[in-house]
C-alpha atoms as a PDB file:
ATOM      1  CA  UNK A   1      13.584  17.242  -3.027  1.00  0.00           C
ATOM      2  CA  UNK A   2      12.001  17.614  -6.305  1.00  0.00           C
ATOM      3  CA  UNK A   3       8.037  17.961  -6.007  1.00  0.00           C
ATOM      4  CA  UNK A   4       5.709  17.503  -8.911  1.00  0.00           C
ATOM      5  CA  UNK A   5       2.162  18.613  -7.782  1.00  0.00           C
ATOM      6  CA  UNK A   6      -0.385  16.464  -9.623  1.00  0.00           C
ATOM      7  CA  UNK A   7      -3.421  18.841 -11.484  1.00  0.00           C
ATOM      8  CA  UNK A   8      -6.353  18.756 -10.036  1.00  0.00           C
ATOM      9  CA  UNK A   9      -8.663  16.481 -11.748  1.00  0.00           C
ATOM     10  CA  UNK A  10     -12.616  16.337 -11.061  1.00  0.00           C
ATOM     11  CA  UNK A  11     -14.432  13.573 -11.140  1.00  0.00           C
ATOM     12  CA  UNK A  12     -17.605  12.491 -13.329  1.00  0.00           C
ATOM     13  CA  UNK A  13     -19.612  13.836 -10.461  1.00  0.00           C
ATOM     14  CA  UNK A  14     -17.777  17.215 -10.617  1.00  0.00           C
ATOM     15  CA  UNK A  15     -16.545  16.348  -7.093  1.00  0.00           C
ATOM     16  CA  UNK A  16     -13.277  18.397  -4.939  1.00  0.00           C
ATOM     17  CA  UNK A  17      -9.939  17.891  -6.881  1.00  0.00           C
ATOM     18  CA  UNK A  18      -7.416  15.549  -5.927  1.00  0.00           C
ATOM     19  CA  UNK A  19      -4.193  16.221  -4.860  1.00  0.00           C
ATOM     20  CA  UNK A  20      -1.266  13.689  -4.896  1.00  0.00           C
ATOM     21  CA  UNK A  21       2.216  14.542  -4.819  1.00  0.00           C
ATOM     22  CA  UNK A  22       4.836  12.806  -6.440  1.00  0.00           C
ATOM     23  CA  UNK A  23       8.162  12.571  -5.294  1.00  0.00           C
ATOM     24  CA  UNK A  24      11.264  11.012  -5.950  1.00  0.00           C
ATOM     25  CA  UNK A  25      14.198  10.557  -3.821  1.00  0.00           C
ATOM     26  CA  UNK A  26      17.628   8.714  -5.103  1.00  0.00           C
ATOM     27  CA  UNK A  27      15.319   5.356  -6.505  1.00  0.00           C
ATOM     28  CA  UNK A  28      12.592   5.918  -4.226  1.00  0.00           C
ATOM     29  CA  UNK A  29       9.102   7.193  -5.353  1.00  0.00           C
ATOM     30  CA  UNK A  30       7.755   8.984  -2.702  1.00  0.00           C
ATOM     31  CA  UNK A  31       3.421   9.328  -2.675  1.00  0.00           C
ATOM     32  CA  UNK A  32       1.763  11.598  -0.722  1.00  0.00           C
ATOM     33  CA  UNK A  33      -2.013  11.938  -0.265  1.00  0.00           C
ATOM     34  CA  UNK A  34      -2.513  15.711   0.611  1.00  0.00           C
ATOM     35  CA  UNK A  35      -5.932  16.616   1.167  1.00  0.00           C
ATOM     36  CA  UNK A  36      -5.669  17.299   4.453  1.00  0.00           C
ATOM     37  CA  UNK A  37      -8.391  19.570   4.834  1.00  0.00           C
ATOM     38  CA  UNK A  38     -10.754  16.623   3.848  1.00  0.00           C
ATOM     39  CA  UNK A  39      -8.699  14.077   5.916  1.00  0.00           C
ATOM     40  CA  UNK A  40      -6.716  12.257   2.590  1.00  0.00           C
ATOM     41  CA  UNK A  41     -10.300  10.722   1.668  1.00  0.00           C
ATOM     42  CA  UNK A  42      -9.717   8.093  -1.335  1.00  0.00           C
ATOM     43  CA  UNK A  43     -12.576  10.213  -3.907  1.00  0.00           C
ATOM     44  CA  UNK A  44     -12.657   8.570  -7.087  1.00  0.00           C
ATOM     45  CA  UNK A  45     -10.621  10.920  -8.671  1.00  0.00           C
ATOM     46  CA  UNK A  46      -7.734  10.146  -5.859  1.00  0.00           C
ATOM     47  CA  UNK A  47      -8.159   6.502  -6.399  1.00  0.00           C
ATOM     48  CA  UNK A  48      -7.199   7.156  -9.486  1.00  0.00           C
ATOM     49  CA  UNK A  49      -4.509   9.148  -9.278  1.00  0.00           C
ATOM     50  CA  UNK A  50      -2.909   6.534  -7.343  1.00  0.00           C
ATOM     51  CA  UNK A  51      -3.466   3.499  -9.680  1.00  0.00           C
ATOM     52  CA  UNK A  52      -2.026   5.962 -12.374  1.00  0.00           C
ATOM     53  CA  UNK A  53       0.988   6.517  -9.889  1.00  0.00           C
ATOM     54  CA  UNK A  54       1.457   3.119  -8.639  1.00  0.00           C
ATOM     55  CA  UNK A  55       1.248   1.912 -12.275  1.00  0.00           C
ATOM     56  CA  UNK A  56       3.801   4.847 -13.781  1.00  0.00           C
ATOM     57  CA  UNK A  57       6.156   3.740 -10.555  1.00  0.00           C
ATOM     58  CA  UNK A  58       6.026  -0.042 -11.745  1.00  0.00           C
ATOM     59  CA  UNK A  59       7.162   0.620 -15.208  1.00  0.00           C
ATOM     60  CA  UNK A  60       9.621   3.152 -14.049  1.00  0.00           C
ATOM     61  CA  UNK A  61      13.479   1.762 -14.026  1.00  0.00           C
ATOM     62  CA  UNK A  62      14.836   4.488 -11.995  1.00  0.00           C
ATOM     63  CA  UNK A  63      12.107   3.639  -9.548  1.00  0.00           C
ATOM     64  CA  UNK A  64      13.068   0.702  -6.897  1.00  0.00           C
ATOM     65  CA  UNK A  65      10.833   1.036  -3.829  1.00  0.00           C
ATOM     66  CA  UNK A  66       7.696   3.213  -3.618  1.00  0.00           C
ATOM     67  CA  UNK A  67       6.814   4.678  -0.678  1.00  0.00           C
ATOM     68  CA  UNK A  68       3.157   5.859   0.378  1.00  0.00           C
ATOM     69  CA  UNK A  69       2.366   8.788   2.448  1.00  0.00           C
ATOM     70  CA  UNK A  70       0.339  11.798   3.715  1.00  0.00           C
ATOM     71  CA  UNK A  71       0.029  15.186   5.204  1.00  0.00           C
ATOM     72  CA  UNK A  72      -2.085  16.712   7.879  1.00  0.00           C
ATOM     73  CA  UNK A  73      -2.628  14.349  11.199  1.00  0.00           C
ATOM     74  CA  UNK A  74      -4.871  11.990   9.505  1.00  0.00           C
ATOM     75  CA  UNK A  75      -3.302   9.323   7.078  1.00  0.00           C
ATOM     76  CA  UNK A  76      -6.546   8.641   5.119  1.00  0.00           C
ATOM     77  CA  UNK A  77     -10.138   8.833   6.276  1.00  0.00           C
ATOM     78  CA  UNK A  78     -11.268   5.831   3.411  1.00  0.00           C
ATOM     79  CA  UNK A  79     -13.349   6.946   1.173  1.00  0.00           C
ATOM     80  CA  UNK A  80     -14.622   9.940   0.531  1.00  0.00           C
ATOM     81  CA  UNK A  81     -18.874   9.562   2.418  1.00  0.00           C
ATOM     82  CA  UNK A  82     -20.281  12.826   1.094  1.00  0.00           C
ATOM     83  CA  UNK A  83     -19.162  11.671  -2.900  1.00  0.00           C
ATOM     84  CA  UNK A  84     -20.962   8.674  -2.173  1.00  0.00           C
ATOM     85  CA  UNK A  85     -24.183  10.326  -0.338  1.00  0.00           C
ATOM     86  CA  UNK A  86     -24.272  12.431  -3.170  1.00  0.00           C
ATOM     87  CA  UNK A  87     -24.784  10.103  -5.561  1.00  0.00           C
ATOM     88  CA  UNK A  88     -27.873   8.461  -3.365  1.00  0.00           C
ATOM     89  CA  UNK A  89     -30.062  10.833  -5.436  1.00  0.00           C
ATOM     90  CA  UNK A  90     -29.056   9.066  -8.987  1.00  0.00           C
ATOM     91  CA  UNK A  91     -31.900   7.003 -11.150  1.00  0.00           C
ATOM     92  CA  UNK A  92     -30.626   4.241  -9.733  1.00  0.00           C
ATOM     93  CA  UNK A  93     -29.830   4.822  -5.844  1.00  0.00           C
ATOM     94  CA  UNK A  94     -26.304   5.401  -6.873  1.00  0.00           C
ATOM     95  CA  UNK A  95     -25.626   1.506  -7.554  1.00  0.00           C
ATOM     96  CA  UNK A  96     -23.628   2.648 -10.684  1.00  0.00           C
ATOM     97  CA  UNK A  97     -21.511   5.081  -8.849  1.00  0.00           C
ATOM     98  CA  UNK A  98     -20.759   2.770  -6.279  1.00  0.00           C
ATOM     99  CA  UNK A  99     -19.879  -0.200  -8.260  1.00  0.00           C
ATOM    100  CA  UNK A 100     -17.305   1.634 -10.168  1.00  0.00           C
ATOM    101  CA  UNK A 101     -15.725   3.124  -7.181  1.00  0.00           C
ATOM    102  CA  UNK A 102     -15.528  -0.257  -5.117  1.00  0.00           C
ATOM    103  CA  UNK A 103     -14.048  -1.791  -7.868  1.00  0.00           C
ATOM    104  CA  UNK A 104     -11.667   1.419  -8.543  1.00  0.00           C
ATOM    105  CA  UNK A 105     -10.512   1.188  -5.220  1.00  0.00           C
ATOM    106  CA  UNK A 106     -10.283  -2.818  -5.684  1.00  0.00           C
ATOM    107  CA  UNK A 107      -7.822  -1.819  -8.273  1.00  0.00           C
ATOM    108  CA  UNK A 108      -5.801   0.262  -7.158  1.00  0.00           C
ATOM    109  CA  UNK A 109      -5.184  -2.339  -4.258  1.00  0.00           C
ATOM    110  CA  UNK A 110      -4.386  -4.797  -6.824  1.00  0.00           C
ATOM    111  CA  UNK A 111      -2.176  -2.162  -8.055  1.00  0.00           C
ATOM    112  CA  UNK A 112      -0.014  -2.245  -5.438  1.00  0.00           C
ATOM    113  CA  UNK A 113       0.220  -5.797  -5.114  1.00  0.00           C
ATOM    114  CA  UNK A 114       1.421  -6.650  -8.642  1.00  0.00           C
ATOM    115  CA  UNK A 115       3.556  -3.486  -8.522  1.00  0.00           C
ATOM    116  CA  UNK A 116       7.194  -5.196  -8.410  1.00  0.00           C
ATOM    117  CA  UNK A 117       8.752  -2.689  -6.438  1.00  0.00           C
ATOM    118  CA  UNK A 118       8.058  -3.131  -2.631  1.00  0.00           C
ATOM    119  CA  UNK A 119       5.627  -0.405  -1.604  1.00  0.00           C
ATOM    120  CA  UNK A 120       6.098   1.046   1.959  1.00  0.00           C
ATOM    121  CA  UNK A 121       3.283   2.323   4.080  1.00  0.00           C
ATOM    122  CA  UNK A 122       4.637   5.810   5.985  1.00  0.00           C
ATOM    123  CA  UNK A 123       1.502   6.583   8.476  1.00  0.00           C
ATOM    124  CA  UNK A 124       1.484   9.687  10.232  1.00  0.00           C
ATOM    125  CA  UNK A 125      -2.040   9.675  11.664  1.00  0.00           C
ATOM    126  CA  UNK A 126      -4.959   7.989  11.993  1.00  0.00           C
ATOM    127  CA  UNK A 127      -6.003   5.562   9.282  1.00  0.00           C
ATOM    128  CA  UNK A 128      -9.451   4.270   8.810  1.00  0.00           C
ATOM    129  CA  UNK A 129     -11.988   1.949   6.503  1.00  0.00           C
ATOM    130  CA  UNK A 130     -10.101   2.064   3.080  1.00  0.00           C
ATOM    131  CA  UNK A 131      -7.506   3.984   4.958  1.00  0.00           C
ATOM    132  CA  UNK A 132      -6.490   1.331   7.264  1.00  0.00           C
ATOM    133  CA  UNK A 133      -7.135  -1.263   4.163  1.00  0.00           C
ATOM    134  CA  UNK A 134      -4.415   1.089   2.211  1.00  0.00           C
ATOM    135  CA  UNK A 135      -2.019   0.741   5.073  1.00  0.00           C
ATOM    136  CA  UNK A 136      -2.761  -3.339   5.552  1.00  0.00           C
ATOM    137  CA  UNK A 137      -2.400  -3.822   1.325  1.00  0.00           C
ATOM    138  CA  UNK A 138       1.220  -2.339   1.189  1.00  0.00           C
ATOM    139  CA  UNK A 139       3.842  -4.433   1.566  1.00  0.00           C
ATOM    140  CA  UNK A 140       5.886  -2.897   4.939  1.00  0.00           C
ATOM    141  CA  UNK A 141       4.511  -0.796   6.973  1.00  0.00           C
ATOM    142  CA  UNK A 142       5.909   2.107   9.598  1.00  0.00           C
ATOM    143  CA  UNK A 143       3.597   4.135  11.898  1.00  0.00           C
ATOM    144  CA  UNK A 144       4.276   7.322  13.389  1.00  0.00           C
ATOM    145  CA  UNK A 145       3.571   7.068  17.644  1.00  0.00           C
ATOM    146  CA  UNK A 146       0.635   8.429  17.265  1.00  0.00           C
ATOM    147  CA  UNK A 147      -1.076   6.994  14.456  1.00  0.00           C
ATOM    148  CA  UNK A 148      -4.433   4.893  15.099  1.00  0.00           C
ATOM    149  CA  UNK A 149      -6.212   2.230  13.034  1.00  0.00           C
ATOM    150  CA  UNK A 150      -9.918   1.457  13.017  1.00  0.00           C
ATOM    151  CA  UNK A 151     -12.103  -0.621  10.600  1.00  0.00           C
ATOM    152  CA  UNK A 152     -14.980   1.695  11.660  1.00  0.00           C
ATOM    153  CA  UNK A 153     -17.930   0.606   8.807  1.00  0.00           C
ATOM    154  CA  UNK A 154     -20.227  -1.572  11.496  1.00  0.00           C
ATOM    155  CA  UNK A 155     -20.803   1.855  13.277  1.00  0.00           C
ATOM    156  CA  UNK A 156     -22.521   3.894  10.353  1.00  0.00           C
ATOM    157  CA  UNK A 157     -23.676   0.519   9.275  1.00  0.00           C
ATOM    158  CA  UNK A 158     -21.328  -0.166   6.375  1.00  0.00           C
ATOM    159  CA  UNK A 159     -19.695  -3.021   7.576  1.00  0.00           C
ATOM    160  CA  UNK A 160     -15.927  -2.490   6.176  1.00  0.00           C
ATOM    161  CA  UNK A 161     -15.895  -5.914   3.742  1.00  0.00           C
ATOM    162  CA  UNK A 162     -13.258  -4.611   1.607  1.00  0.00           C
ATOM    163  CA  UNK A 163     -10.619  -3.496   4.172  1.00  0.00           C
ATOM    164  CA  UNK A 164     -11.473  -7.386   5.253  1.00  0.00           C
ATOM    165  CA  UNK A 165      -9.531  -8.695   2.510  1.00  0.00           C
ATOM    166  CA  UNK A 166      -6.332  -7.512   3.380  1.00  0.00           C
ATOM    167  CA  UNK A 167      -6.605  -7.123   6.828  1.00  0.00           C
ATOM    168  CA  UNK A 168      -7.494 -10.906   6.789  1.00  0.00           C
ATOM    169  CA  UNK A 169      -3.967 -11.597   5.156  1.00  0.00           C
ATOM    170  CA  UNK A 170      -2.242  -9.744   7.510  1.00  0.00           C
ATOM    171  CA  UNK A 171      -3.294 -10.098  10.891  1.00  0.00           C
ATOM    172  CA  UNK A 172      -4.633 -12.982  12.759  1.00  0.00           C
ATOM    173  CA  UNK A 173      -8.235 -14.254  12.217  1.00  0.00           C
ATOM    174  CA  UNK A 174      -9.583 -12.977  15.307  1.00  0.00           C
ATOM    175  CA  UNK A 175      -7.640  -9.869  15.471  1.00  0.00           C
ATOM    176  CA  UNK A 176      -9.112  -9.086  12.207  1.00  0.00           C
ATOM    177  CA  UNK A 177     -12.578 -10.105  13.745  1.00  0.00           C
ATOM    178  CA  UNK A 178     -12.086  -7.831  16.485  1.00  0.00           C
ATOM    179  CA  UNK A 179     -11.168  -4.716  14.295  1.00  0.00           C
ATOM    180  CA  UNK A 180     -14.473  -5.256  12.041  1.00  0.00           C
ATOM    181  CA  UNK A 181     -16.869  -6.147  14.631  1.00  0.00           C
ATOM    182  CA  UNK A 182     -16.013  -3.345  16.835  1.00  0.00           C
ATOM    183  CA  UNK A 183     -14.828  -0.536  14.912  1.00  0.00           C
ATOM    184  CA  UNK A 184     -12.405   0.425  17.945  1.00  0.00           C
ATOM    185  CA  UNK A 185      -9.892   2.576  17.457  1.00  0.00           C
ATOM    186  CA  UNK A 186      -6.263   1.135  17.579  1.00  0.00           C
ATOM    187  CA  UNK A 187      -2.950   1.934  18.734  1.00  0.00           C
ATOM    188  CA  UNK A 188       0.687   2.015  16.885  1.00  0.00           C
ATOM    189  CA  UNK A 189       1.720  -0.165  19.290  1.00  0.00           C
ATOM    190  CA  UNK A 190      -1.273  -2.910  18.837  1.00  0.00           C
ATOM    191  CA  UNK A 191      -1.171  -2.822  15.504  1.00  0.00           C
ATOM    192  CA  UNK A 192       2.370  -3.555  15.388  1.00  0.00           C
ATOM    193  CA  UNK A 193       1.413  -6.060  18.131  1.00  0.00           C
ATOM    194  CA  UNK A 194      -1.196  -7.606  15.542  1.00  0.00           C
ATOM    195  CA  UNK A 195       0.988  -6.825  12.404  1.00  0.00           C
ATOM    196  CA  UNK A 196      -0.833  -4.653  10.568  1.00  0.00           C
ATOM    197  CA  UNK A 197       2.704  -2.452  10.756  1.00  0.00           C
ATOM    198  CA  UNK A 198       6.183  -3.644  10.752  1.00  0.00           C
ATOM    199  CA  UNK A 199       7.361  -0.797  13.267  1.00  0.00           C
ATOM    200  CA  UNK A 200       6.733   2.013  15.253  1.00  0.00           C
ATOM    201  CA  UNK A 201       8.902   5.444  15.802  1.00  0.00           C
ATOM    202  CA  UNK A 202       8.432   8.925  16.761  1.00  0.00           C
ATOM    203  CA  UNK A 203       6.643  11.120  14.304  1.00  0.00           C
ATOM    204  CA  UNK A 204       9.624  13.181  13.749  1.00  0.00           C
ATOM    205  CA  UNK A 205      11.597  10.059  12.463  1.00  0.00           C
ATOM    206  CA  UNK A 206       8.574   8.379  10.359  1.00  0.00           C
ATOM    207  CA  UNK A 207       9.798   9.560   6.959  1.00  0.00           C
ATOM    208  CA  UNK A 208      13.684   8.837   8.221  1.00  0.00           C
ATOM    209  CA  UNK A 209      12.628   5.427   9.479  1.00  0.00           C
ATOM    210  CA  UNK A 210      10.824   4.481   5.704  1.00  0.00           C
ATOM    211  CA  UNK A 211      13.416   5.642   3.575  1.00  0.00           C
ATOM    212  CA  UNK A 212      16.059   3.709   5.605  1.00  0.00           C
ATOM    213  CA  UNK A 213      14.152   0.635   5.465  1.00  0.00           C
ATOM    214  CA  UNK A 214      13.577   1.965   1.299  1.00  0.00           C
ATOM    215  CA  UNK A 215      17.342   1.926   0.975  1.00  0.00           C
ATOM    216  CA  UNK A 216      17.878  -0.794   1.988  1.00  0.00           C
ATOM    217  CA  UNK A 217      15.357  -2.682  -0.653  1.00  0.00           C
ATOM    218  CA  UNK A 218      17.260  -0.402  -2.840  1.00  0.00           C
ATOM    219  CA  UNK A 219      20.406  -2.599  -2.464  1.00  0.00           C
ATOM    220  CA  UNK A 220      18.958  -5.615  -2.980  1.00  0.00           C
ATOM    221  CA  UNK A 221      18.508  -6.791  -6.784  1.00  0.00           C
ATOM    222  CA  UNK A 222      15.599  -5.842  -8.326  1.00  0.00           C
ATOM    223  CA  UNK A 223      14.564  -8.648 -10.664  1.00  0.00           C
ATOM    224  CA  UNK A 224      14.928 -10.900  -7.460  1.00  0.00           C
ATOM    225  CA  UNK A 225      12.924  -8.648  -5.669  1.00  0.00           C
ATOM    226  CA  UNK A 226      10.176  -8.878  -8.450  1.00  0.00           C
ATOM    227  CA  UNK A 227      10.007 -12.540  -8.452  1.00  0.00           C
ATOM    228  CA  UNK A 228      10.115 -13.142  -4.513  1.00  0.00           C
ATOM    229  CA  UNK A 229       6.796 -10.140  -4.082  1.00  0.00           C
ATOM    230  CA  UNK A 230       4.881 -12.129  -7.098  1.00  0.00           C
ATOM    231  CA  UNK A 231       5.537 -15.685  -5.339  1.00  0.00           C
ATOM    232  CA  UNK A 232       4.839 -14.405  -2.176  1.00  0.00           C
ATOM    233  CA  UNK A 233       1.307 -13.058  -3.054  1.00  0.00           C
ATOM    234  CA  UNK A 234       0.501 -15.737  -5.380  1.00  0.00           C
ATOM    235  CA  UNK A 235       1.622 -18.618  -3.051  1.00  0.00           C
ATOM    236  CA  UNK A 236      -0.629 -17.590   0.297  1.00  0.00           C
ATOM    237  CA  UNK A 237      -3.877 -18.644  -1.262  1.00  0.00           C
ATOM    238  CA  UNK A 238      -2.567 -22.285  -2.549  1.00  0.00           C
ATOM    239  CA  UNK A 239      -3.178 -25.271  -1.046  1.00  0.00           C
ATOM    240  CA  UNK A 240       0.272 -26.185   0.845  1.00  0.00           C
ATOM    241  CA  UNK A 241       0.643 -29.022  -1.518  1.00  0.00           C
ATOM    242  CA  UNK A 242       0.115 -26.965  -4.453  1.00  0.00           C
ATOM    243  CA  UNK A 243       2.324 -23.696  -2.640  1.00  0.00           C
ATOM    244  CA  UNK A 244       5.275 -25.993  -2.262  1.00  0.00           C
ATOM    245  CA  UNK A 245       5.067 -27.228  -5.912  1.00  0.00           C
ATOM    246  CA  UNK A 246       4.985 -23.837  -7.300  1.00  0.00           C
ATOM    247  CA  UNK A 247       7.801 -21.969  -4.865  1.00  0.00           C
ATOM    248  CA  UNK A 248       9.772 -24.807  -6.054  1.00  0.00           C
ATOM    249  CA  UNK A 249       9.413 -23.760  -9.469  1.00  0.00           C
ATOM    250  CA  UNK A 250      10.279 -19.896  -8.596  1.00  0.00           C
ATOM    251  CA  UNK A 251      14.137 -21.443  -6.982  1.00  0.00           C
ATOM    252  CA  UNK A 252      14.125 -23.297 -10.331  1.00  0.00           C
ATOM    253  CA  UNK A 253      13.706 -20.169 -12.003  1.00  0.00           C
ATOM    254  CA  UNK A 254      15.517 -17.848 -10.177  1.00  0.00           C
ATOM    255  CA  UNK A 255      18.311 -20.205 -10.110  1.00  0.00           C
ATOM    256  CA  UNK A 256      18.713 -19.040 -13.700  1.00  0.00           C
ATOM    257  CA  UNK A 257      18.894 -15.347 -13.411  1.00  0.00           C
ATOM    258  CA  UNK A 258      21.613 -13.644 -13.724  1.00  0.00           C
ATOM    259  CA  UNK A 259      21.605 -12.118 -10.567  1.00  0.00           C
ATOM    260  CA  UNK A 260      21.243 -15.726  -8.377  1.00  0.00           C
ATOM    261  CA  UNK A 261      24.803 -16.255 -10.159  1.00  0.00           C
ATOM    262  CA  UNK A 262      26.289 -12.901  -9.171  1.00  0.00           C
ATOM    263  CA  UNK A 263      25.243 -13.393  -5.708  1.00  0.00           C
ATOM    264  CA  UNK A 264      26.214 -16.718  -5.289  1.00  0.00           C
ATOM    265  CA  UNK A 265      29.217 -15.913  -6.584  1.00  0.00           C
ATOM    266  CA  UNK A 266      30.209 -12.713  -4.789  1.00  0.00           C
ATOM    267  CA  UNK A 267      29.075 -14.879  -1.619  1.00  0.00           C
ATOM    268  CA  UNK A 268      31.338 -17.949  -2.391  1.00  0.00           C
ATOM    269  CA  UNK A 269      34.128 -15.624  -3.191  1.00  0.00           C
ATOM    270  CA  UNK A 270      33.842 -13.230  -0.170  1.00  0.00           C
ATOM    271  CA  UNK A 271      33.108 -10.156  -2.554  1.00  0.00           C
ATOM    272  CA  UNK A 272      30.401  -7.343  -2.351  1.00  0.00           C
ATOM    273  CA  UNK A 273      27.602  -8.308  -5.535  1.00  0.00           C
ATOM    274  CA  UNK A 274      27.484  -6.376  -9.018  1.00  0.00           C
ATOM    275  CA  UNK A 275      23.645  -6.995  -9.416  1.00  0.00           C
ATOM    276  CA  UNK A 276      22.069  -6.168 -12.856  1.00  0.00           C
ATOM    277  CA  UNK A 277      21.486  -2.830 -13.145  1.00  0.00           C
ATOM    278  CA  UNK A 278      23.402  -1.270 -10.528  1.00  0.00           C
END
C-alpha cells in the first residue's frame, strides 16, 4: 500500500511536528494519526493536517469513502494539554491560543460532516475528550476489542463541552450525561451498546472489518451517497414538521439524478446498476 508521510509542520507556538499518514487503498483514503509516542494528541498543527486531508479527500474523485485511523494502543488522547498549558503564560492567559484551537478543532469536525464521502472511524485503542468526540463525529464507526471511550474533562476540571455536541447526536441523552458527568472509562462493547460505534471485532481484524464495510459504500453511487449524508445531517436539527418538508424535497430531487433512473431501472429489469462514474 502506497504511503505518503505528511512533513512535519510546527505550529505558531513552535510546538512537536505532526504526523499524519495518508493512504489510499482501491477508492478508499485511508488517515492515520501516528504520534504514538504522544498518544495521537489533536495539536494544532494535527488539527490541521486533518481539515487539509479531510478537505483534499472531499474534492478528490478517485476518493469514495475515507477512513480514519491510528497507531500505537491509544486512538487519540484529545488535545494536545501541554500546547495548551504552554500558552497559559501569553499576555492574555492564552485566550487567543485557545480560541483558535477550539474553533480549529470545531472545524475540522465540521469537516468531516460536510465531507460527501462517508468517513469511517477505525479505533484501535483508547479514545478520549476530542478523541472520543473524533470517533462520535464520523459517520460509522468500528472498535477494536479493546478500545475504551471516556469523556474525561470533569476530572481535570475541563468539563468536555465540545465532545458534547456530537456525542449528544449519537447516543442517548442520558448515556451522553453519564459519559460527561463521570468521566468513566468505557468499553467496546458499551459503546456499541450506547452507539457511539457501529461494531466491535478483534484487533487483528479492525482494519479488515473497516475496509469491508468501505467497500461496500464503494459500490453504492456516489452522488446518492452525497445527497443522503447532507440530508441526513441537515434534517436532525429541524423541527419534524419542517424535517419532513425538506426530505421530501431531497426524493424530489434525487428522483432526477441520473443515478435514481439507473437504479430503478436495473431494479425493475432484474439487472446489476451502471451508476455514474463507475
Amino acid at each position: 500500500m502506497a504511503v505518503k508521510q505528511m512533513e512535519g509542520r510546527k505550529s505558531e507556538a513552535a510546538g512537536p511536528t505532526v504526523d499524519l499518514e495518508i493512504a489510499r487503498r482501491d477508492r478508499i483514503g485511508i488517515l492515520t494519526l501516528a504520534r504514538p509516542d504522544l498518544r495521537n494528541s489533536l495539536s494544532e498543527a494535527m488539527l490541521a493536517a486533518l481539515q487539509e486531508a479531510i478537505d483534499e479527500a472531499a474534492r478528490d474523485d478517485g476518493v469514495r469513502v475515507v477512513v480514519i485511523t491510528a497507531k500505537g494502543s491509544v486512538f487519540s488522547a484529545g488535545h494536545d494539554m501541554k500546547e495548551l498549558t504552554a500558552h497559559r503564560t501569553d499576555a492574555d492567559g492564552g485566550r487567543a491560543f485557545y480560541s483558535k484551537v477550539m474553533r480549529r478543532c470545531a472545524d475540522v469536525m465540521r469537516a468531516i460532516m460536510r465531507c460527501p464521502k462517508p468517513v469511517i472511524a477505525a479505533v484501535q485503542g483508547t479514545a478520549t475528550a476530542a478523541g472520543c468526540q473524533l470517533v462520535a463525529t464520523c459517520d460509522l464507526a468500528v472498535a477494536a476489542e479493546e478500545a475504551t471511550f471516556c469523556t474525561p474533562g470533569v476530572n481535570i476540571g475541563l468539563f468536555c463541552s465540545t465532545p458534547m455536541v456530537p456525542l449528544s447526536r449519537n447516543v442517548p441523552r442520558k448515556r451522553a450525561m453519564e459519559m460527561l458527568l463521570l468521566g468513566e472509562m468505557l468499553s467496546a462493547e458499551a459503546a456499541a451498546e450506547y452507539g457511539l460505534v457501529n461494531r466491535v471485532v478483534p484487533a487483528d481484524r479492525l482494519m479488515v472489518e473497516a475496509l469491508v464495510l468501505a467497500r461496500k459504500i464503494v459500490a453504492k453511487p456516489a452522488a446518492t451517497l452525497a445527497v443522503g449524508k447532507e440530508a441526513f445531517y441537515r434534517q436532525l436539527d429541524m423541527p419534524i414538521d419542517q424535517a419532513w418538508d425538506y426530505a421530501a424535497g431531497v426524493m424530489v430531487e434525487n428522483m432526477m439524478h441520473a443515478d435514481s433512473k439507473e437504479g430503478i431501472g436495473a431494479f425493475l429489469e432484474k439487472r446489476p446498476p451502471n451508476w455514474q462514474g463507475g
